[in-house]
N, C-alpha and C. Protein backbone atom coordinates (compact mmCIF):
# COMPACT_ATOMS: atom_id res chain seq x y z
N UNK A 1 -6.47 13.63 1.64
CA UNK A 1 -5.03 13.53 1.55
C UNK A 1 -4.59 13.12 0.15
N UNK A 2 -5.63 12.35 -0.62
CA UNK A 2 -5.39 11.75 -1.67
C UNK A 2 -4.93 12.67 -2.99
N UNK A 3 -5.83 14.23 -2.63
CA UNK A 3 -5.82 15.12 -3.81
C UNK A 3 -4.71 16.12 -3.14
N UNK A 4 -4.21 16.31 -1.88
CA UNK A 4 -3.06 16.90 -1.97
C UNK A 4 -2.09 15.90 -2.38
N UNK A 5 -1.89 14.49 -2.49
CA UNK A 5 -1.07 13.68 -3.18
C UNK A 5 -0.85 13.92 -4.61
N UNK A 6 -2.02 14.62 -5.26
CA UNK A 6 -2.01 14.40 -6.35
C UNK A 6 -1.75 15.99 -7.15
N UNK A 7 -1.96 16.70 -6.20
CA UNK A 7 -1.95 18.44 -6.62
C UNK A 7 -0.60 18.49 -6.37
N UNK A 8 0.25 17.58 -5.38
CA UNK A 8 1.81 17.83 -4.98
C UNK A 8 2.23 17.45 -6.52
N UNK A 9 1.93 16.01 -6.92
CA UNK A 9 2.38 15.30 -8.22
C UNK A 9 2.31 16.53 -9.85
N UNK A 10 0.87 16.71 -9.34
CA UNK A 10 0.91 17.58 -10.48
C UNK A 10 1.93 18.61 -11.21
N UNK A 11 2.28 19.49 -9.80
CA UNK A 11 2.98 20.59 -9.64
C UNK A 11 4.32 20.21 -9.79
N UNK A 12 4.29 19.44 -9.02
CA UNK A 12 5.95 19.01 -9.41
C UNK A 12 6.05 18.53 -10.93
N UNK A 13 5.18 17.58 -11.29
CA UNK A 13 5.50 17.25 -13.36
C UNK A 13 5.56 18.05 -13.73
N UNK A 14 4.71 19.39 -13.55
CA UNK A 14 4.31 20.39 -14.10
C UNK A 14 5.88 21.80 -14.28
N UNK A 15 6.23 21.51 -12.99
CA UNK A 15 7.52 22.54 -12.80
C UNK A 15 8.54 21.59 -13.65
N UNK A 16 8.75 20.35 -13.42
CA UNK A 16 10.10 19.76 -13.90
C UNK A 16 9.90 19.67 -15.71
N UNK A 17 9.25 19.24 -16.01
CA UNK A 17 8.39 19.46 -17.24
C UNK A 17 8.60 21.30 -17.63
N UNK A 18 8.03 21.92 -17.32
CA UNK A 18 8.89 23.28 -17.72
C UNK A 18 10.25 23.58 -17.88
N UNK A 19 11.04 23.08 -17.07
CA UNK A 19 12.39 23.11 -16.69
C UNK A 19 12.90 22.45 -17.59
N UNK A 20 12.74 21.23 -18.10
CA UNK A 20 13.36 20.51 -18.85
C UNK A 20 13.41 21.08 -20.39
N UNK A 21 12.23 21.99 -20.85
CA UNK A 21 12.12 22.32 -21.89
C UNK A 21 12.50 23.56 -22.03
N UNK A 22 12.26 24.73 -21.29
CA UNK A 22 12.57 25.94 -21.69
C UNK A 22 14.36 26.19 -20.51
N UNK A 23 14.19 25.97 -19.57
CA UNK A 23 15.55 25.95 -18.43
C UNK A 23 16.60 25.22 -18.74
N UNK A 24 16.49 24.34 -19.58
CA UNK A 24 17.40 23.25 -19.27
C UNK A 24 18.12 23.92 -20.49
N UNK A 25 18.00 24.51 -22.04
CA UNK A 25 18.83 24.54 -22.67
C UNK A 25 19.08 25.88 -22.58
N UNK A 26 18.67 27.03 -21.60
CA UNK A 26 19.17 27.45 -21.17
C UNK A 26 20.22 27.91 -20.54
N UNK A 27 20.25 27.24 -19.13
CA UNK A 27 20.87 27.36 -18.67
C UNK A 27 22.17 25.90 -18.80
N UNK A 28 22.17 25.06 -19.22
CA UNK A 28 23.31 24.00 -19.92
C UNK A 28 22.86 22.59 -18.33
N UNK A 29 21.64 22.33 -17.82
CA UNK A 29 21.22 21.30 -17.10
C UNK A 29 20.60 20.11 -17.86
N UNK A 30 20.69 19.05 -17.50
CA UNK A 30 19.75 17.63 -17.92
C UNK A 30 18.78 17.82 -17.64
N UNK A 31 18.14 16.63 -18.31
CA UNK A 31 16.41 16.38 -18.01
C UNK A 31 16.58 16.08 -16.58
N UNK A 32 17.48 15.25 -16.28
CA UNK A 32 17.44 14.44 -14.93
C UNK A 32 17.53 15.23 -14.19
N UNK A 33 18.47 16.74 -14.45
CA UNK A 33 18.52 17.08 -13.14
C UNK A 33 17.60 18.22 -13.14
N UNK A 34 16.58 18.20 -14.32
CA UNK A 34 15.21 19.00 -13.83
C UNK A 34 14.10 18.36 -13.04
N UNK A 35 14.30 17.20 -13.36
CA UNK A 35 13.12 16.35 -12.47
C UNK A 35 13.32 15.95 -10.66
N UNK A 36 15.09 15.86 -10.78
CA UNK A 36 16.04 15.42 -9.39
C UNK A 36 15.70 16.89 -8.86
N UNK A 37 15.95 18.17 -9.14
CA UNK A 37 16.25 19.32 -8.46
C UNK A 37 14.84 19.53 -8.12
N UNK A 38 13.57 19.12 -8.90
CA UNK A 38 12.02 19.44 -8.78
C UNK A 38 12.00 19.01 -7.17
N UNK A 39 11.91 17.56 -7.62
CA UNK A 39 11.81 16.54 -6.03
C UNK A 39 12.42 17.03 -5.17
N UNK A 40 14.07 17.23 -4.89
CA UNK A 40 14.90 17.26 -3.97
C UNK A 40 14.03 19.03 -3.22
N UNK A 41 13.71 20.11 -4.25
CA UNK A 41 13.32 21.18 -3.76
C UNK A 41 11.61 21.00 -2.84
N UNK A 42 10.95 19.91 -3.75
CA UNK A 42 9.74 19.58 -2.87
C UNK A 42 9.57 19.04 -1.47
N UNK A 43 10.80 18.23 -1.59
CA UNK A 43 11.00 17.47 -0.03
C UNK A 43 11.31 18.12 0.62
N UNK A 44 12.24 19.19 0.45
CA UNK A 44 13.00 20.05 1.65
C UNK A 44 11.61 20.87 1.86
N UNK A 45 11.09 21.37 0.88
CA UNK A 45 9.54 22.37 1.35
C UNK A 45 8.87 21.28 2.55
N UNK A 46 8.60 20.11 2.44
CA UNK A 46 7.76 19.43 2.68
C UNK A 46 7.83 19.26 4.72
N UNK A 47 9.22 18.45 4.47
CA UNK A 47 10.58 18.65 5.49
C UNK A 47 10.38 19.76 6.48
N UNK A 48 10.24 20.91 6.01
CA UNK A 48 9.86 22.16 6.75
C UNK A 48 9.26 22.58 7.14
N UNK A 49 7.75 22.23 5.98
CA UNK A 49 7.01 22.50 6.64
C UNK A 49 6.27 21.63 8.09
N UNK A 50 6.73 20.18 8.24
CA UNK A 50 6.83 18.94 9.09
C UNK A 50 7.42 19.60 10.15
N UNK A 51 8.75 20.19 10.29
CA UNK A 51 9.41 20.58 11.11
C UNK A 51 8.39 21.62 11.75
N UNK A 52 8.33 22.36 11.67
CA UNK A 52 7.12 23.74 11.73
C UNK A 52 6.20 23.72 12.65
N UNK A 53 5.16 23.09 12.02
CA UNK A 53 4.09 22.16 12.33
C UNK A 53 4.32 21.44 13.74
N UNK A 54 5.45 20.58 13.91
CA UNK A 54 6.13 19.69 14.94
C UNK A 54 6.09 20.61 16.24
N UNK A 55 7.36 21.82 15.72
CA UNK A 55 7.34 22.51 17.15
C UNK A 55 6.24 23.79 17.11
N UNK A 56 5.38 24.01 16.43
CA UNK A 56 4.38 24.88 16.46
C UNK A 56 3.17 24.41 17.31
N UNK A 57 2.77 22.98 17.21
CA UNK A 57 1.79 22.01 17.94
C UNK A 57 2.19 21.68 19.58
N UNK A 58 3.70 22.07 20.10
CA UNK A 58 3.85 21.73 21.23
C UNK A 58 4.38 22.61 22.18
N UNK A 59 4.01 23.65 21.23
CA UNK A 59 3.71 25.63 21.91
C UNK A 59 2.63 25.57 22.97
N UNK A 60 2.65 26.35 23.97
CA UNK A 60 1.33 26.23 25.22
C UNK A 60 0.09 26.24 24.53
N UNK A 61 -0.91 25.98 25.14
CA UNK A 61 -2.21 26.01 24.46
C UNK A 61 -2.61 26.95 24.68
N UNK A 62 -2.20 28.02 25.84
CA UNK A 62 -2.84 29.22 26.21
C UNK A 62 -2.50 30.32 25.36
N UNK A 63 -1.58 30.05 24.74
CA UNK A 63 -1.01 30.99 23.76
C UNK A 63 -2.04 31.09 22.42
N UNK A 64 -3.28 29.84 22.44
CA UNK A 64 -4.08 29.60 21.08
C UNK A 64 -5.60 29.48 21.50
N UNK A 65 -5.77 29.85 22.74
CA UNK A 65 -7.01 29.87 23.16
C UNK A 65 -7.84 30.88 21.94
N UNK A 66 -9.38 30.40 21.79
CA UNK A 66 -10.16 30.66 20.58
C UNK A 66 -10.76 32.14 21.17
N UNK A 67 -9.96 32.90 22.14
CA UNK A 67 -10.81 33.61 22.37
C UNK A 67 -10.26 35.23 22.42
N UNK A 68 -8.88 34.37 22.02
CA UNK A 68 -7.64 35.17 21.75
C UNK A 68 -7.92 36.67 20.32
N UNK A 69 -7.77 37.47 19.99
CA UNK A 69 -8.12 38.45 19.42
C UNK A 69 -7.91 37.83 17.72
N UNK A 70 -6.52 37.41 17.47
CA UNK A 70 -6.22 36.68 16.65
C UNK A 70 -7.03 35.53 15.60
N UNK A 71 -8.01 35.43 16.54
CA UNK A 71 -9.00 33.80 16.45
C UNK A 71 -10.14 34.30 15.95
N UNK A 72 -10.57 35.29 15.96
CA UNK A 72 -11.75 36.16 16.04
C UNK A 72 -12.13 36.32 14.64
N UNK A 73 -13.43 35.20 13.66
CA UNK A 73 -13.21 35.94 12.49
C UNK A 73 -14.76 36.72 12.91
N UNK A 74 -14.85 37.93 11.68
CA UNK A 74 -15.89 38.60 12.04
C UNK A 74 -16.60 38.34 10.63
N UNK A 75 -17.81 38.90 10.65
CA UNK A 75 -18.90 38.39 9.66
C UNK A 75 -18.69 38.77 8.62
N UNK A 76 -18.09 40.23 7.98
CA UNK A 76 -17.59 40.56 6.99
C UNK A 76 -16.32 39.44 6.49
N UNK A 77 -15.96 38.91 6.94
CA UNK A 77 -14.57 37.86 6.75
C UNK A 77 -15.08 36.33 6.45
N UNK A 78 -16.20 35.75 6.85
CA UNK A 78 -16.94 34.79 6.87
C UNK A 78 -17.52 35.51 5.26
N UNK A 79 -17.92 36.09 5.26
CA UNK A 79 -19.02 36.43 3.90
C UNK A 79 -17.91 36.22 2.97
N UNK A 80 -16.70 36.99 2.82
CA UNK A 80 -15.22 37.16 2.01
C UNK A 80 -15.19 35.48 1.55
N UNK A 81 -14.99 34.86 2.59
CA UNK A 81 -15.11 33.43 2.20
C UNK A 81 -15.90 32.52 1.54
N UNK A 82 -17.14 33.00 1.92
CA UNK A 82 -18.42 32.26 0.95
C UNK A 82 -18.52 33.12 -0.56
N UNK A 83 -18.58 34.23 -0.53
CA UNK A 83 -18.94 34.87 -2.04
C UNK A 83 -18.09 35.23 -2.61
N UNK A 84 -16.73 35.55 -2.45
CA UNK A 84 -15.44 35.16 -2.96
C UNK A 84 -14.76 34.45 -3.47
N UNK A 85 -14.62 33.41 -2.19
CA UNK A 85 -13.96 32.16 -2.83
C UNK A 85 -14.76 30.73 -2.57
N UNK A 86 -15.89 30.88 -2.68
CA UNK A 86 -17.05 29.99 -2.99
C UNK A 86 -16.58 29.20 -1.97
N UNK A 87 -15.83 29.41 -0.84
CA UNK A 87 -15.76 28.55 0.29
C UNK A 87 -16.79 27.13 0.13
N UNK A 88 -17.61 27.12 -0.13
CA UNK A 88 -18.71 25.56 0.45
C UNK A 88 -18.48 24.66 -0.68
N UNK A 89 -18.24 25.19 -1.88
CA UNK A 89 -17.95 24.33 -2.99
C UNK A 89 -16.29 23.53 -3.00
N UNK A 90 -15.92 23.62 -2.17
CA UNK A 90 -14.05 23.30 -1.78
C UNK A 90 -14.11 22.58 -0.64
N UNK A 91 -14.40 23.63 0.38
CA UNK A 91 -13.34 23.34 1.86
C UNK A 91 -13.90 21.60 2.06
N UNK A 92 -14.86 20.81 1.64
CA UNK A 92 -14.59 19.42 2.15
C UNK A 92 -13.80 18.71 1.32
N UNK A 93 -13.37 19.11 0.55
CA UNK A 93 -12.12 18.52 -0.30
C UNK A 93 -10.68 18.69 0.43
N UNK A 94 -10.50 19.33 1.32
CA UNK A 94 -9.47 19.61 1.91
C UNK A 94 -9.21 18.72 2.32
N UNK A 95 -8.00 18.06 2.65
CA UNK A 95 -7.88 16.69 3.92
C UNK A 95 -7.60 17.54 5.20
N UNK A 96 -7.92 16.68 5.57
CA UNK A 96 -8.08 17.06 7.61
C UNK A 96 -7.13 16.32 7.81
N UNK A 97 -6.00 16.92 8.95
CA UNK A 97 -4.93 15.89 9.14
C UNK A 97 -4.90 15.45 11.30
N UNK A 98 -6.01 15.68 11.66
CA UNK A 98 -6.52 15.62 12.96
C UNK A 98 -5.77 14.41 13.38
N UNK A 99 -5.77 12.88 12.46
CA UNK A 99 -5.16 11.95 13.01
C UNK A 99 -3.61 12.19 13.25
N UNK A 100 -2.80 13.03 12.97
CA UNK A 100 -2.01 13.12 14.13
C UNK A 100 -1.45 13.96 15.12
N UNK A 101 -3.00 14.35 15.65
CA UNK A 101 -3.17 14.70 17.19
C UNK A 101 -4.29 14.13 17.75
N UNK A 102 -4.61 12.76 17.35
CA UNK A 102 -5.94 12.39 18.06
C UNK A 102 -6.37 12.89 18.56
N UNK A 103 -7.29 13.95 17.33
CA UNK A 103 -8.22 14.59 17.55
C UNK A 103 -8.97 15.11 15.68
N UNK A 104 -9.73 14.25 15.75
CA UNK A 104 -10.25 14.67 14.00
C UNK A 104 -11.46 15.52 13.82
N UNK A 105 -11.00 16.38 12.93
CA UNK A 105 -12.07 17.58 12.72
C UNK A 105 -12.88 17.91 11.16
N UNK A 106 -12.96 16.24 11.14
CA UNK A 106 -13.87 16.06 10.01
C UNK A 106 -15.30 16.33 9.87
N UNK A 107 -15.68 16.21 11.49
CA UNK A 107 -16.72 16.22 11.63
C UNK A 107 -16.97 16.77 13.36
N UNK A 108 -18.16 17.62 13.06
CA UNK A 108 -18.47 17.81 15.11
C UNK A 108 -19.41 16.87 15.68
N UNK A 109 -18.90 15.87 16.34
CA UNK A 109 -19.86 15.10 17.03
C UNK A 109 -20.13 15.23 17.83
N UNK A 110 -19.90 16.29 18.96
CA UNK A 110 -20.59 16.98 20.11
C UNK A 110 -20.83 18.16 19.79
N UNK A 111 -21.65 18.59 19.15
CA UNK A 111 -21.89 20.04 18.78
C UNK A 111 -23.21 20.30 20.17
N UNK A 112 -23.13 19.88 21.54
CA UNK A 112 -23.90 20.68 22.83
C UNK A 112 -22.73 20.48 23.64
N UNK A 113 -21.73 19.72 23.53
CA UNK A 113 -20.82 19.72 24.38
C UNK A 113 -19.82 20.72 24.09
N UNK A 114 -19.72 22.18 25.42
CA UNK A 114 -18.64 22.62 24.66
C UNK A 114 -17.21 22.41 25.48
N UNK A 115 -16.85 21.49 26.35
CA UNK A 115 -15.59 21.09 26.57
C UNK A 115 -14.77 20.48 24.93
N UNK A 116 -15.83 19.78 24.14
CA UNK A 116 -15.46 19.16 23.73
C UNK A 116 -15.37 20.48 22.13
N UNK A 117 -15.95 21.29 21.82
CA UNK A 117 -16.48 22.60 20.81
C UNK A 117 -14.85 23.54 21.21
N UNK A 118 -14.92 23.24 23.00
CA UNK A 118 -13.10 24.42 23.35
C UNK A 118 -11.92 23.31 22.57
N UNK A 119 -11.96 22.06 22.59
CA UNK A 119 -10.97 21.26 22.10
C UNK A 119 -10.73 21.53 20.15
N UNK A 120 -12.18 21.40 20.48
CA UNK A 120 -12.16 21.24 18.50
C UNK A 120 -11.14 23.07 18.33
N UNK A 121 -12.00 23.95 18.53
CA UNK A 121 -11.24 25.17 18.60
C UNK A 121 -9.80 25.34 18.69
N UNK A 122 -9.46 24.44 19.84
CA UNK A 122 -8.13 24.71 19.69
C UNK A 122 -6.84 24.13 19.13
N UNK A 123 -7.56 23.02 18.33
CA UNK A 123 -7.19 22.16 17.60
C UNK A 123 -6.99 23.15 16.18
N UNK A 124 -8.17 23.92 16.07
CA UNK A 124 -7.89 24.43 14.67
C UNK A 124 -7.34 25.88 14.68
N UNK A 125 -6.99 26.30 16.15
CA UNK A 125 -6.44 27.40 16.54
C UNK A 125 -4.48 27.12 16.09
N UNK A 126 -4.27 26.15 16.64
CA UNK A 126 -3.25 25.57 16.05
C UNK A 126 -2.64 25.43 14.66
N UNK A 127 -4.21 25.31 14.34
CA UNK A 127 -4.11 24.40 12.40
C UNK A 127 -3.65 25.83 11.98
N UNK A 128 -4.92 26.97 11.98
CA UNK A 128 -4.50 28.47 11.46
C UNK A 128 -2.70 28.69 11.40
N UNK A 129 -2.25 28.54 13.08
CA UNK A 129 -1.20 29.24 13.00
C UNK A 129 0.05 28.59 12.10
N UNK A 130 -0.14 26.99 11.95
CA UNK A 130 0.35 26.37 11.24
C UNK A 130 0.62 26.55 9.91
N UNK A 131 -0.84 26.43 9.00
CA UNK A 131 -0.96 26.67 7.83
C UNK A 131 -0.05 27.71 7.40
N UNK A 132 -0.68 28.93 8.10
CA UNK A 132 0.01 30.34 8.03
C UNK A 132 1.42 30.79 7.75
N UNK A 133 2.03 30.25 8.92
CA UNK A 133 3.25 30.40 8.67
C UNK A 133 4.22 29.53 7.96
N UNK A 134 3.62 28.34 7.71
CA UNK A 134 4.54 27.32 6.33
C UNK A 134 3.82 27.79 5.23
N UNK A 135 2.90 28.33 5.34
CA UNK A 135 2.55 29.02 3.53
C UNK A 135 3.99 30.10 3.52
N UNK A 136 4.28 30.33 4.33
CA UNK A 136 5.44 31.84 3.99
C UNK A 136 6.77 31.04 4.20
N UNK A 137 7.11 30.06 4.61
CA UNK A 137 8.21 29.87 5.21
C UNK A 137 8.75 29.01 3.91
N UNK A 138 7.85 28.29 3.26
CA UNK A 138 8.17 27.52 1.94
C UNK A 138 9.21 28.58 1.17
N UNK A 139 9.34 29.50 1.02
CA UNK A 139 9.59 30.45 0.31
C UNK A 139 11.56 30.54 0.76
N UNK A 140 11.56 30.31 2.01
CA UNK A 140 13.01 29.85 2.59
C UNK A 140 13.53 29.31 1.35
N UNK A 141 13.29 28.28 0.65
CA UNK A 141 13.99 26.97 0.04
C UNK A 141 14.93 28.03 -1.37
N UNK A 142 14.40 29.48 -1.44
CA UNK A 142 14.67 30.03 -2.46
C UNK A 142 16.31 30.39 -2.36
N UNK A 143 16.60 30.23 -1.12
CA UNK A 143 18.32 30.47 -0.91
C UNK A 143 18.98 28.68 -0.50
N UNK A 144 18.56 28.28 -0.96
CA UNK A 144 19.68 26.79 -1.08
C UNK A 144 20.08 26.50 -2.51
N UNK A 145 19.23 27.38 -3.37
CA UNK A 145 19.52 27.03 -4.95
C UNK A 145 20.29 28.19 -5.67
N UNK A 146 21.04 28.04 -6.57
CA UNK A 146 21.79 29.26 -6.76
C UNK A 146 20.73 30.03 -7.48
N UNK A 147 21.59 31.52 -7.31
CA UNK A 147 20.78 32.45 -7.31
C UNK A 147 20.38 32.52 -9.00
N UNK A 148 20.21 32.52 -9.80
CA UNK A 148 20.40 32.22 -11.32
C UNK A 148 19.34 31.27 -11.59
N UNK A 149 18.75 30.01 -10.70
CA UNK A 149 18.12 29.41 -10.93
C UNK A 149 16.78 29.50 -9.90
N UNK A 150 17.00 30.12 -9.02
CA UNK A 150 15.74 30.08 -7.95
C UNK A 150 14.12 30.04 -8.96
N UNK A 151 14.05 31.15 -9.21
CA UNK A 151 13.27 30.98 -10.02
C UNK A 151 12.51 29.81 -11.27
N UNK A 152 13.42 28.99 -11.49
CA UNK A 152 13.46 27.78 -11.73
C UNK A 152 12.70 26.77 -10.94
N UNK A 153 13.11 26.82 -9.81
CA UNK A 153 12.79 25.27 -8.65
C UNK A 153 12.32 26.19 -7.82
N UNK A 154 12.91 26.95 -7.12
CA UNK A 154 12.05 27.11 -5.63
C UNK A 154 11.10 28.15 -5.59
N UNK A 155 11.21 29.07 -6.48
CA UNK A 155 9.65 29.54 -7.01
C UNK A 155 8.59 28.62 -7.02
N UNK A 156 8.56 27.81 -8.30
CA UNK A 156 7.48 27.27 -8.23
C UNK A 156 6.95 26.45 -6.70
N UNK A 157 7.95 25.88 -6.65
CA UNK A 157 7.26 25.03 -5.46
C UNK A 157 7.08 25.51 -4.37
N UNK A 158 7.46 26.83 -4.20
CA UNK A 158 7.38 27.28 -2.67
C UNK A 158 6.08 28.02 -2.79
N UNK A 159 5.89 28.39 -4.37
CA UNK A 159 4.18 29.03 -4.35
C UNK A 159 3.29 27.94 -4.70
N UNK A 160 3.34 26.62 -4.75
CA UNK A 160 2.14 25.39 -4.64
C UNK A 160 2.05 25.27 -3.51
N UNK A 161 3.64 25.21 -2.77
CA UNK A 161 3.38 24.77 -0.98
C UNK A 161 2.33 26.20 -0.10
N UNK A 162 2.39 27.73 -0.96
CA UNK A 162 1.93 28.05 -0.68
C UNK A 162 0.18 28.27 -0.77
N UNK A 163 0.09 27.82 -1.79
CA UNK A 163 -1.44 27.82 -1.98
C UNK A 163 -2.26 26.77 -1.46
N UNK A 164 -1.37 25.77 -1.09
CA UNK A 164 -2.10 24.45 -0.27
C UNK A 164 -1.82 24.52 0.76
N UNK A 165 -1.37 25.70 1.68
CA UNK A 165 -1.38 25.98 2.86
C UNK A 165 -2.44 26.87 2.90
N UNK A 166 -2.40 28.05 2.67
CA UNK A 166 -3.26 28.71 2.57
C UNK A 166 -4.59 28.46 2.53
N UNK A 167 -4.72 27.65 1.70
CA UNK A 167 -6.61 26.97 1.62
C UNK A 167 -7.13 26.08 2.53
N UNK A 168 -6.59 25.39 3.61
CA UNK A 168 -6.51 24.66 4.59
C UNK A 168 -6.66 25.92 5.96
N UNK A 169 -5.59 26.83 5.85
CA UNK A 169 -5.94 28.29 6.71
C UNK A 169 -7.49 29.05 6.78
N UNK A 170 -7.60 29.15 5.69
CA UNK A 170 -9.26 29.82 5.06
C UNK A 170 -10.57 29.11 5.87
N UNK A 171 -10.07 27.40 5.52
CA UNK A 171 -11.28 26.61 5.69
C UNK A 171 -11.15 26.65 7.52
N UNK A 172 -10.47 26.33 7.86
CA UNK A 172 -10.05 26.72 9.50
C UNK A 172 -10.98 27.54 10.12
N UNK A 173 -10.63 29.06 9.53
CA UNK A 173 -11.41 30.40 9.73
C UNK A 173 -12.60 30.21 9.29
N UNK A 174 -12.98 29.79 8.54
CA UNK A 174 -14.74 29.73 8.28
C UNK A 174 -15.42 29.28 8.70
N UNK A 175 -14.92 28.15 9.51
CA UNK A 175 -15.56 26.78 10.50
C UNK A 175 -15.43 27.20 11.80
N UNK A 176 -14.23 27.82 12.39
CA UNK A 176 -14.53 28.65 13.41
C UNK A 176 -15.84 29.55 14.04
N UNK A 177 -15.68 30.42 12.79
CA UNK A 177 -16.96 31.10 13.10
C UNK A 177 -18.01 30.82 13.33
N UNK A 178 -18.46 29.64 12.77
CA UNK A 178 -19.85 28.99 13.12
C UNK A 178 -19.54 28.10 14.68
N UNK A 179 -18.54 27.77 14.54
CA UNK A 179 -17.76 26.64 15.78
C UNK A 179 -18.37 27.65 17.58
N UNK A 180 -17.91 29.29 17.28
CA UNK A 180 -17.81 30.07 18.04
C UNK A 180 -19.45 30.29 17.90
N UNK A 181 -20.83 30.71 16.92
CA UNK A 181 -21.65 30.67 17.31
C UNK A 181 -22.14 29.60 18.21
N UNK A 182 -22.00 28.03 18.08
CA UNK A 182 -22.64 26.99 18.01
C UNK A 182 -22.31 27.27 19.40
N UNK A 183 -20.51 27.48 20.29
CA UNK A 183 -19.97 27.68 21.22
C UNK A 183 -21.17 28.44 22.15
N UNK A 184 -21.06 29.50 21.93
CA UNK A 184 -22.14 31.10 22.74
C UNK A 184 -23.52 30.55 23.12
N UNK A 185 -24.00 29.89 22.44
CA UNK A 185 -25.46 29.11 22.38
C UNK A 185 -25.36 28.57 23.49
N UNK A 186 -24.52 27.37 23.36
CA UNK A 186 -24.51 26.18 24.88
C UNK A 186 -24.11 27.05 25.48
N UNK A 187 -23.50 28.29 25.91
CA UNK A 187 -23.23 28.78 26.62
C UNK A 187 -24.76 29.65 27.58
N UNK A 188 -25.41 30.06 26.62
CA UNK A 188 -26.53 30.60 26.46
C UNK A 188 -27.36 29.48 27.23
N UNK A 189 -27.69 28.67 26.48
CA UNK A 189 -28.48 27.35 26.96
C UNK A 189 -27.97 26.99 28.45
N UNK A 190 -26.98 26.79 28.86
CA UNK A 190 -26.44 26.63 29.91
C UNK A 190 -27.06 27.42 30.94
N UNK A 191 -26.83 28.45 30.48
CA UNK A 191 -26.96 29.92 31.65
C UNK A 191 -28.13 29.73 32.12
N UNK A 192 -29.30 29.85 31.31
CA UNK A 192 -30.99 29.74 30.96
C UNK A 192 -31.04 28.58 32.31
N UNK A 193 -30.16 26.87 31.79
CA UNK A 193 -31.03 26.03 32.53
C UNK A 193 -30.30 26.57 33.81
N UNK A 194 -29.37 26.67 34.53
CA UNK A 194 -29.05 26.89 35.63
C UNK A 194 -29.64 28.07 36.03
N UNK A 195 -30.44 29.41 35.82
CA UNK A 195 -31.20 30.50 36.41
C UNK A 195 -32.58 29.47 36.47
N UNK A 196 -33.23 28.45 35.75
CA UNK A 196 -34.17 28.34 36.07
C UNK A 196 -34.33 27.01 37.07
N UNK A 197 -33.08 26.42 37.05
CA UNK A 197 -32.68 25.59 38.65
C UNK A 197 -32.80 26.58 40.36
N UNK A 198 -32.47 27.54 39.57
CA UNK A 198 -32.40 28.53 40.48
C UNK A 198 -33.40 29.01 41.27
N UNK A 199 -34.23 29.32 40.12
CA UNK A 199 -35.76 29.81 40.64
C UNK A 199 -36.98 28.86 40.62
């Protein structure tokens, strides 16, 4: 959480800090109100994406079951992730925000239990659809600012809110896939001991 604290900070110095130097004598604005319009445009992203998230998490669960077509990554898409975007060198840098749905997916501590493998799943079945759609929805904030300046404020920040959604989406999907092997196995294992209860 600490380095999206600090990638938010960045981006924002980074945008208001532009603004102040090349925008501001531009267009006839203060320093102040490059740094005020930075913030005020980050919170409302932030705001939204909170909102989102809120009523996206208390959607049916059947609607996010891991088994759903949607959920499905396939091995060509898993590989995309590792030799692409070096997936293993990142995704534990991500913060996990599990504590608020008591349920944290920092780690699998029942990896034979899969009541507990369907929970984790659908925990991050959730996370996907989440991420997903506040990576795009940030982009809203571009009509509260006049049109002359969007580009200014809600550009930038609606494409940081988007890239730190997005990478949280990725890591989701990559952990799945193994989540769903690890899943099939106990399933497997299961089957095995009950035919040989059997016989």
């Amino acid at each position: 959480m600490i380095l999206y604290g600090i990638a938010i900070f960045i981006g924002m110095a980074l945008t208001a800090l532009f603004n102040a130097l090349f925008a501001a004598p531009h267009f006839g604005f203060s320093i102040t109100y490059a740094v005020l319009a930075t913030i005020i445009h980050t919170v409302a992203v932030i705001a939204v994406d909170g909102v989102l998230a809120f009523i996206i998490r208390r959607l049916p669960s059947k609607a996010f079951g891991h088994k759903r077509k949607f959920f499905n990554v396939s091995l060509r898409e898993k590989n995309f992730y590792e030799k692409r975007l070096s997936i293993k060198k990142w995704k534990d840098k991500i913060p996990e925000l599990g504590g608020f749905t008591n349920f944290s997916k920092g780690s699998i501590d029942k990896p034979r239990d899969n009541e507990y493998l369907a929970r984790y799943l659908l925990e991050a079945d959730y996370g996907q659809i989440i991420h997903l759609i506040t990576a795009f929805t940030g982009f809203l904030i571009i009509f509260i600012c006049p049109l002359e300046m969007w580009y200014c404020f809600a550009l930038p920040v609606a494409a940081i809110n988007a890239i730190l959604n997005i990478m949280p989406f990725f890591v989701l999907r990559y952990n799945s896939y193994k989540l769903k092997i690890l899943f099939r196995k106990n399933e497997r294992r299961t089957q095995q001991s009950t035919e040989n209860v059997s016989t």
